[in-house]
Protein backbone atom coordinates (compact mmCIF):
# COMPACT_ATOMS: atom_id res chain seq x y z
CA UNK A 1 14.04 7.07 6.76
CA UNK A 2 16.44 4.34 5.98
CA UNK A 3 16.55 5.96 2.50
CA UNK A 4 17.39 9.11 3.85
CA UNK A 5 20.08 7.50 5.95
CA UNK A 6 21.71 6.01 2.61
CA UNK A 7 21.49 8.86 0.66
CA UNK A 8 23.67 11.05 3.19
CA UNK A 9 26.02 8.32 3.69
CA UNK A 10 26.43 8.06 -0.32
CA UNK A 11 26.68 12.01 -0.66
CA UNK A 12 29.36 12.17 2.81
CA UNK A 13 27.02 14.65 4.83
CA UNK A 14 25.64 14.06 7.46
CA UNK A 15 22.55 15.37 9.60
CA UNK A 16 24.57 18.14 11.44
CA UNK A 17 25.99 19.37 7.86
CA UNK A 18 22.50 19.33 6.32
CA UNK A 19 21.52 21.91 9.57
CA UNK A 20 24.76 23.78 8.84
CA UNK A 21 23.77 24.26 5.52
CA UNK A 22 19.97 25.06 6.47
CA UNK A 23 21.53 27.41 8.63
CA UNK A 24 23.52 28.98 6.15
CA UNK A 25 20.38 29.30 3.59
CA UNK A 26 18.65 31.17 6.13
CA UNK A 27 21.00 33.40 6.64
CA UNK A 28 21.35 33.87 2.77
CA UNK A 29 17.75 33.89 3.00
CA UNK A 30 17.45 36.47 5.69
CA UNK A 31 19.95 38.52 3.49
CA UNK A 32 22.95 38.23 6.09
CA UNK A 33 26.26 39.22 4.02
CA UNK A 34 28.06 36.45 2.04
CA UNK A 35 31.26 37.63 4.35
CA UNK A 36 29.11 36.74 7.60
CA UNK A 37 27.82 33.55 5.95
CA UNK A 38 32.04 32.49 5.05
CA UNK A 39 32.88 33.03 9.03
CA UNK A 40 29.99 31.66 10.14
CA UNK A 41 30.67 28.37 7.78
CA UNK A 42 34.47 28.54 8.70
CA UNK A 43 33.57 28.46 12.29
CA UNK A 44 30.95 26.17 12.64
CA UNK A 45 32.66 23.51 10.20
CA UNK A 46 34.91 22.26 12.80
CA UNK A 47 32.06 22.15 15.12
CA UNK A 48 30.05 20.24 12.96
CA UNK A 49 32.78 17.80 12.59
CA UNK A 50 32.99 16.84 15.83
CA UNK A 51 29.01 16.87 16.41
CA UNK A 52 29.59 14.19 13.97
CA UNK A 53 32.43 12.24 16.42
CA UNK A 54 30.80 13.09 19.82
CA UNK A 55 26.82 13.50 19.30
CA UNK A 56 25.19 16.47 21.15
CA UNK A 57 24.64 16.98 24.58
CA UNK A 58 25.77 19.59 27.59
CA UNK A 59 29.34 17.13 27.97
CA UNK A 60 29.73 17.30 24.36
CA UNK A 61 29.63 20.86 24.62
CA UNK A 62 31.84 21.28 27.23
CA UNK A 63 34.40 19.30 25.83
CA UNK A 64 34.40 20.80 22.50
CA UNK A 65 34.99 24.31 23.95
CA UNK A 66 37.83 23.02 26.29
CA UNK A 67 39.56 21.78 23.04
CA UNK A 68 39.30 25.50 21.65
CA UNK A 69 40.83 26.56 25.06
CA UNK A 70 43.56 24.00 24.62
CA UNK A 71 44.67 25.41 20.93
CA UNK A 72 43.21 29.07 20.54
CA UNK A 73 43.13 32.24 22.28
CA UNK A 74 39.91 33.63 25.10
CA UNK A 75 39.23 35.48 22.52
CA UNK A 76 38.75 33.29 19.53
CA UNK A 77 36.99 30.80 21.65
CA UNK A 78 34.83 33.69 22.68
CA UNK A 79 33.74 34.33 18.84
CA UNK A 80 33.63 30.26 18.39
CA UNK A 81 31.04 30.07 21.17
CA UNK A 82 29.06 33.38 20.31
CA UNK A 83 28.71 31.77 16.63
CA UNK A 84 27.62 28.22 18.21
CA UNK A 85 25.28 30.63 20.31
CA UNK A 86 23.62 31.93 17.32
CA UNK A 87 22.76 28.81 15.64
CA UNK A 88 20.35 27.99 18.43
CA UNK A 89 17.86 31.32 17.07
């Protein structure tokens, strides 16, 4: 485990990215468009990012989609949180 640990930290990623890119491959896998796979990564970057600040939990969540509300539009955060949404099938 601690190699695992030192290997991420030497390559930058961390656990959340390695799930975003899972995701991703399974989507590729399940032979979702490369289009769908670009918004989905595009979206869920940011996400990841601060999955990587805050750690996961109902809070975190919250927060995170308050900060959308505090810089996008209803309907933007909508798509945000529908994309989050989908990462949990």
């Amino acid at each position: 485990m601690a190699s695992l640990a030192n290997n991420l930290k030497a390559k930058k990623e961390t656990l959340w990215n390695l799930y975003l890119e899972d995701f991703l491959l399974s989507g590729r896998v399940e032979g979702k468009k490369s289009s769908t796979l670009k918004w989905y990564k595009e979206y869920l970057t940011p996400f990841v990012k601060f999955l990587d600040q805050e750690g996961l939990n109902q809070a975190t969540l919250r927060k995170y989609v308050n900060s959308l509300f505090e810089r996008l539009k209803v309907d933007t955060v909508q798509l945000y949180v529908e994309i989050i949404d989908s990462k949990k099938r």
